[in-house]
N, C-alpha and C. Protein backbone atom coordinates (compact mmCIF):
# COMPACT_ATOMS: atom_id res chain seq x y z
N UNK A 1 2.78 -40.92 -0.13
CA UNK A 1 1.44 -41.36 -0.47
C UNK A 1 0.56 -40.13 -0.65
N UNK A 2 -0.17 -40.00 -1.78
CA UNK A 2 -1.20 -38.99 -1.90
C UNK A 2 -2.41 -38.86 -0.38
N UNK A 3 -2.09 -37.42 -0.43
CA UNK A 3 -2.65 -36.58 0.84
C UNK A 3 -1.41 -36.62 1.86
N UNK A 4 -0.64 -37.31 2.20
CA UNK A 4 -0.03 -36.57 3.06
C UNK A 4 0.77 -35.25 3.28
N UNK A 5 0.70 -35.01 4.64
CA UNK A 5 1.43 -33.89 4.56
C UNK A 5 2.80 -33.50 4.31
N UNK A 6 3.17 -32.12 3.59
CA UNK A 6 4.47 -32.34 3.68
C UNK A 6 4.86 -30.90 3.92
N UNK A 7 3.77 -30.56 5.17
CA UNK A 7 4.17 -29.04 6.29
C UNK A 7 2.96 -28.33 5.76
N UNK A 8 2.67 -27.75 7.21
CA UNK A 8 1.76 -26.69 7.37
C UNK A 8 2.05 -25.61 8.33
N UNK A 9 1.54 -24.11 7.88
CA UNK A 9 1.84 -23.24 8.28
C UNK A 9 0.55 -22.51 8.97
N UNK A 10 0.12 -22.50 10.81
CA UNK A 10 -1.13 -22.29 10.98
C UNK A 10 -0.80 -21.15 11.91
N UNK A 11 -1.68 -20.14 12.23
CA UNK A 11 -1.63 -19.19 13.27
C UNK A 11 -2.79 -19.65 14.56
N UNK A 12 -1.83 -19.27 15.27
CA UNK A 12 -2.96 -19.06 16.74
C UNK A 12 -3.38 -18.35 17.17
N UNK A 13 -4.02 -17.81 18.24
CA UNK A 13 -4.32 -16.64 19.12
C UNK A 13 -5.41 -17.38 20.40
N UNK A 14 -5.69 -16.19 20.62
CA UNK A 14 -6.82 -16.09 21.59
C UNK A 14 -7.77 -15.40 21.56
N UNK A 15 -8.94 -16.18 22.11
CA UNK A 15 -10.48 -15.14 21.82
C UNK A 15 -10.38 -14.43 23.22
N UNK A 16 -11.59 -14.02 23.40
CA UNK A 16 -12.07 -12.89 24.43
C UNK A 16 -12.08 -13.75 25.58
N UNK A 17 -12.37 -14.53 26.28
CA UNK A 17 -11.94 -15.22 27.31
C UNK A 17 -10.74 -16.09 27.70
N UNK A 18 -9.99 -16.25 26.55
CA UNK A 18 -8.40 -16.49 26.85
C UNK A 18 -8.34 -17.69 26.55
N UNK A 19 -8.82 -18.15 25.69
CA UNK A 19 -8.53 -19.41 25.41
C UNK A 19 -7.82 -19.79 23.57
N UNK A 20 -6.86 -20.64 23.57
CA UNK A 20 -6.10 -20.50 22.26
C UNK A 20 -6.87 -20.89 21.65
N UNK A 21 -6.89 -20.58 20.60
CA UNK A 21 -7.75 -21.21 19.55
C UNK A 21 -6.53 -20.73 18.39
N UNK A 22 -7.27 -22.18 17.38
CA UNK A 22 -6.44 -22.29 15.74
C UNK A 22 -7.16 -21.63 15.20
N UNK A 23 -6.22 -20.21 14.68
CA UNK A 23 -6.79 -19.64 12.69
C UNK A 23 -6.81 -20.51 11.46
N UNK A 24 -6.53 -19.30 10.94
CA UNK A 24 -6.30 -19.59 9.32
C UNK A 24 -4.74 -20.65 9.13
N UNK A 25 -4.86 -21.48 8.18
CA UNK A 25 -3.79 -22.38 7.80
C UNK A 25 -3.27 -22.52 6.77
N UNK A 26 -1.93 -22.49 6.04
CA UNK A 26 -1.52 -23.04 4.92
C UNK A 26 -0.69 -24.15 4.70
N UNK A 27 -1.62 -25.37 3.89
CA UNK A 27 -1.30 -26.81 3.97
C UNK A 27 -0.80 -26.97 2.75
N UNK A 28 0.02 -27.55 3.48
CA UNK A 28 1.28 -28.39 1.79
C UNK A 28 1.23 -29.87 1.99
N UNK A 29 0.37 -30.33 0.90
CA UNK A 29 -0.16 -31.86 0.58
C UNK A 29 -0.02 -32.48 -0.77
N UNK A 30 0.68 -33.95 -0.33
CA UNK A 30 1.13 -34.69 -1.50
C UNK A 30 -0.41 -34.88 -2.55
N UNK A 31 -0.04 -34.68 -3.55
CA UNK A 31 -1.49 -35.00 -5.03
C UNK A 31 -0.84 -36.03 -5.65
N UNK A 32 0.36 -37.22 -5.48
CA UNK A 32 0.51 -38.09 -6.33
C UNK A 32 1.90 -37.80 -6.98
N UNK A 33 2.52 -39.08 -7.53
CA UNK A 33 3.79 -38.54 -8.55
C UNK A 33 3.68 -38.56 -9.81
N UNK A 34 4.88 -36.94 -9.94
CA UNK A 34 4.77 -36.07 -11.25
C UNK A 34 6.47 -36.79 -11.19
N UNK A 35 5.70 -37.22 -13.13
CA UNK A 35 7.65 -38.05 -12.86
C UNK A 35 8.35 -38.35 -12.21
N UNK A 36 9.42 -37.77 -12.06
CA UNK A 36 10.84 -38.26 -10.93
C UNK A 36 10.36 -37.59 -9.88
N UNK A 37 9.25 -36.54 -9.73
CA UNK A 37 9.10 -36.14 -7.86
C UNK A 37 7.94 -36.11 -8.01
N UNK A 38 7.62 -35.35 -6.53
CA UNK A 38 6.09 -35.58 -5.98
C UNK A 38 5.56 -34.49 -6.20
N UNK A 39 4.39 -34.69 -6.87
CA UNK A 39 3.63 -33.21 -6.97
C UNK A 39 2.27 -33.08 -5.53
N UNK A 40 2.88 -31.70 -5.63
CA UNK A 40 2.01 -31.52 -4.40
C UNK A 40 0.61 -30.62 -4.56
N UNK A 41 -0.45 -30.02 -3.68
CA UNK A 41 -1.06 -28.73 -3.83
C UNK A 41 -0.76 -28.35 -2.63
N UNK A 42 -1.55 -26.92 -2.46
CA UNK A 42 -1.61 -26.35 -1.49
C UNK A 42 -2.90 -25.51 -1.19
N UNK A 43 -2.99 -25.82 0.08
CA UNK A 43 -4.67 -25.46 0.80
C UNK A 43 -4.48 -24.47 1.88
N UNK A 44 -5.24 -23.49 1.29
CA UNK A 44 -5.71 -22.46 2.44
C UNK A 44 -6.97 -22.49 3.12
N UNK A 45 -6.98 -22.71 4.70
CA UNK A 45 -8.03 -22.85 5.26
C UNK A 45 -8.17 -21.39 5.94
N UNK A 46 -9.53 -21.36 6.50
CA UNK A 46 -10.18 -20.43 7.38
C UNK A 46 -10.53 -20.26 8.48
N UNK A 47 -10.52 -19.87 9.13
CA UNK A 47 -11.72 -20.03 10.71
C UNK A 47 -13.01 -18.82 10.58
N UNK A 48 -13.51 -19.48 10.30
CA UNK A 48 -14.63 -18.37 9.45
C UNK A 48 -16.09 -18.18 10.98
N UNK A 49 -16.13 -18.91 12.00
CA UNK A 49 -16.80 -18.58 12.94
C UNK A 49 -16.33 -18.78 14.60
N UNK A 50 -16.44 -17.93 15.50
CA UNK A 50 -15.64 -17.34 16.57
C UNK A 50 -16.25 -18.28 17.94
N UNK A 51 -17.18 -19.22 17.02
CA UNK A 51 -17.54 -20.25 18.16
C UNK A 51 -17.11 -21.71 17.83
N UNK A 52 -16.53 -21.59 16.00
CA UNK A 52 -16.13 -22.93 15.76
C UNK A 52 -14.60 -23.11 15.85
N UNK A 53 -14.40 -24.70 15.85
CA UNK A 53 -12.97 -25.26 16.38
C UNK A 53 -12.12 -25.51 14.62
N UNK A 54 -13.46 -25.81 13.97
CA UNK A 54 -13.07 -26.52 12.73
C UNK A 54 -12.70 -25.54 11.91
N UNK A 55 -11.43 -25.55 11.05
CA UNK A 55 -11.86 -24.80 10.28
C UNK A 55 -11.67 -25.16 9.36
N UNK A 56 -12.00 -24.22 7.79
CA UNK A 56 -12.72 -24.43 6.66
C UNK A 56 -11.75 -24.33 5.61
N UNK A 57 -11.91 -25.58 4.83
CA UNK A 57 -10.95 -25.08 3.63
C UNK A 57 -11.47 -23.96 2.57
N UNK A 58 -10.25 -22.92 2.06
CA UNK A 58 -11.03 -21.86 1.39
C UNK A 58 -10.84 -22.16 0.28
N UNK A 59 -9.56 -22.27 0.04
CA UNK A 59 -9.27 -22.23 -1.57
C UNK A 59 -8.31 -23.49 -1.91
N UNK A 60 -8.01 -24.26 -3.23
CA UNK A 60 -6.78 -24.85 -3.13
C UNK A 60 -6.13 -24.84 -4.67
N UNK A 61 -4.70 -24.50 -4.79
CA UNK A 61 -4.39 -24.97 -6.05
C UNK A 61 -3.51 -26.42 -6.41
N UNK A 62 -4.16 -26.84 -7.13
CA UNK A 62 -3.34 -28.10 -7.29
C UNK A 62 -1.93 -28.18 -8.36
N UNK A 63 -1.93 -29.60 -8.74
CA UNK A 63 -0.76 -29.81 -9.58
C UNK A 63 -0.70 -28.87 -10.76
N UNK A 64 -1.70 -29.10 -11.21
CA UNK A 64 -2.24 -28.72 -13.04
C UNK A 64 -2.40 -27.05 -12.73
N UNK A 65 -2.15 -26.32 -11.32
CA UNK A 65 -2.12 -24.70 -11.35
C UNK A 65 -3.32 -23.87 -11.28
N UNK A 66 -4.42 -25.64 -11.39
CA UNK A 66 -6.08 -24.43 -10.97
C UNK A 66 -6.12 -24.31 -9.78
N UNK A 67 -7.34 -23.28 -9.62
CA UNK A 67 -7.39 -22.80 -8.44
C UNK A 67 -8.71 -23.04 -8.14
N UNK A 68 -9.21 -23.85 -7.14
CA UNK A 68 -10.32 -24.41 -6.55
C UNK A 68 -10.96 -23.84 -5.73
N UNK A 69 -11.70 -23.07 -5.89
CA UNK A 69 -12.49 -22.04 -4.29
C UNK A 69 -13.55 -23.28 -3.66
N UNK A 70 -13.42 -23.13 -2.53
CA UNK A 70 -14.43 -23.64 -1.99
C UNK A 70 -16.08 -22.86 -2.26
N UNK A 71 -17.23 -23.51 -1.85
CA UNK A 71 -18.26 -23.40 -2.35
C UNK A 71 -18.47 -22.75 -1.01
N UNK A 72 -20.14 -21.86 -1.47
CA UNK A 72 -20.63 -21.17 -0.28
C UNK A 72 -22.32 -21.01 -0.63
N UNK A 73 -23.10 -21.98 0.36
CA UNK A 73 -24.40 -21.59 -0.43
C UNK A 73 -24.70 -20.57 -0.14
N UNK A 74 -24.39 -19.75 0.08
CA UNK A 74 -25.26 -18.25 0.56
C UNK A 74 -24.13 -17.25 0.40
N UNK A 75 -24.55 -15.91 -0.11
CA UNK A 75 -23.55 -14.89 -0.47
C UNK A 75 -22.73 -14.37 0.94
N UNK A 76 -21.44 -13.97 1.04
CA UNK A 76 -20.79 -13.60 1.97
C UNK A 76 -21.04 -12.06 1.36
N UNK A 77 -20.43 -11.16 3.04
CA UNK A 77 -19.91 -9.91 2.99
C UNK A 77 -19.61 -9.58 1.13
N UNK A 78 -19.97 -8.55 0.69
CA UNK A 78 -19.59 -8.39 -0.53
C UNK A 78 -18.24 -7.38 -0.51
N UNK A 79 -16.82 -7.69 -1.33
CA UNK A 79 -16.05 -6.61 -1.14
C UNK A 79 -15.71 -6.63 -2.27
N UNK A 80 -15.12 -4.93 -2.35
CA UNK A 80 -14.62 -4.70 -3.75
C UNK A 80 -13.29 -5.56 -4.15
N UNK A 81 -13.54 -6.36 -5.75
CA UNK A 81 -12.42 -6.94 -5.76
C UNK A 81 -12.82 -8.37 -5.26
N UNK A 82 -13.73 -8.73 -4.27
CA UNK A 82 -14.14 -10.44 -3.48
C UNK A 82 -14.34 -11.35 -4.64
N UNK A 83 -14.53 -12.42 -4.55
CA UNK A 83 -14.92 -13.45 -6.00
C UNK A 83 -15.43 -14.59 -4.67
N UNK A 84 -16.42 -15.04 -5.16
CA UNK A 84 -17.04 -16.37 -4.76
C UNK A 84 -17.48 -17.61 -5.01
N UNK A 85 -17.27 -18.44 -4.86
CA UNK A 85 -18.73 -19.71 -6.16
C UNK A 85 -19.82 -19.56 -4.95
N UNK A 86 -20.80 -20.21 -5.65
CA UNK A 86 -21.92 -20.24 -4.97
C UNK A 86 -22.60 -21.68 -5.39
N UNK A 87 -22.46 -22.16 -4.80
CA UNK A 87 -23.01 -23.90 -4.99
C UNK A 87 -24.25 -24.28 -5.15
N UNK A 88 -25.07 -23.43 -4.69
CA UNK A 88 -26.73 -23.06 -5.01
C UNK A 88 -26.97 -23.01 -6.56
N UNK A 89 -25.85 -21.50 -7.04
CA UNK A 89 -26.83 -21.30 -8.37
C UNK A 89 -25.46 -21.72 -9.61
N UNK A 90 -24.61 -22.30 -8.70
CA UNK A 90 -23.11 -23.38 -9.62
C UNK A 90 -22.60 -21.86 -10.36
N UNK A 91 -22.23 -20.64 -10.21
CA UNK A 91 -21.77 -19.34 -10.51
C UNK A 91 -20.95 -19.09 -9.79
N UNK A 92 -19.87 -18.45 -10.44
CA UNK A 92 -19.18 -17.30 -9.66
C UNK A 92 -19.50 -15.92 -9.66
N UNK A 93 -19.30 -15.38 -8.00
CA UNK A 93 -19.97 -13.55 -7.88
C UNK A 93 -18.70 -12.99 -8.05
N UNK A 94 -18.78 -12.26 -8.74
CA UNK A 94 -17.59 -11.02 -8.31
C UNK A 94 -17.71 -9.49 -7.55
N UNK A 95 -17.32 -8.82 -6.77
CA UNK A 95 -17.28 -7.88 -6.23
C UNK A 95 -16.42 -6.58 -6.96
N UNK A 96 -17.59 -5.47 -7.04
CA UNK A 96 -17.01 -4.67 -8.11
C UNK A 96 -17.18 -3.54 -7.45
């Protein structure tokens, strides 16, 4: 059935007082059937703050091979090489 999973790959650790906490993740999820099999995408999430539990989907590519960034209203860290959307002004930044 579209969205389920079909495996994810997540890291753990620990913060400064010792407690585990979930990183970054890579999710492999059903998008529906492509002819005789199942086409899937795949989602990379984040843990983008050191007090949150949740974390954030970053990017995903689907069936059709695009690549979906998640949105960010406000500019991140700028790095050489970074790319962003920005949901505010509907653009992508690039880092040069």
């Amino acid at each position: 059935e579209e969205g389920d999973s079909l495996g994810e790959l997540t890291s753990v650790g620990f913060n400064a007082s010792g407690t585990q906490k979930t990183g970054s993740s890579i999710k492999f999820v059903t998008d529906g059937n492509v002819g005789s099999g199942i086409g899937s995408r795949v989602e990379f999430w984040t843990s983008t703050s050191a007090t949150s539990d949740i974390p954030e989907k970053a990017l995903t590519i689907d069936t059709d091979k695009k690549l979906i960034f998640a949105g960010s209203s406000s500019a991140p860290t700028a790095v050489e090489g970074g790319m962003y959307f920005n949901t505010t002004n509907k653009a992508f930044y690039v880092g040069v």
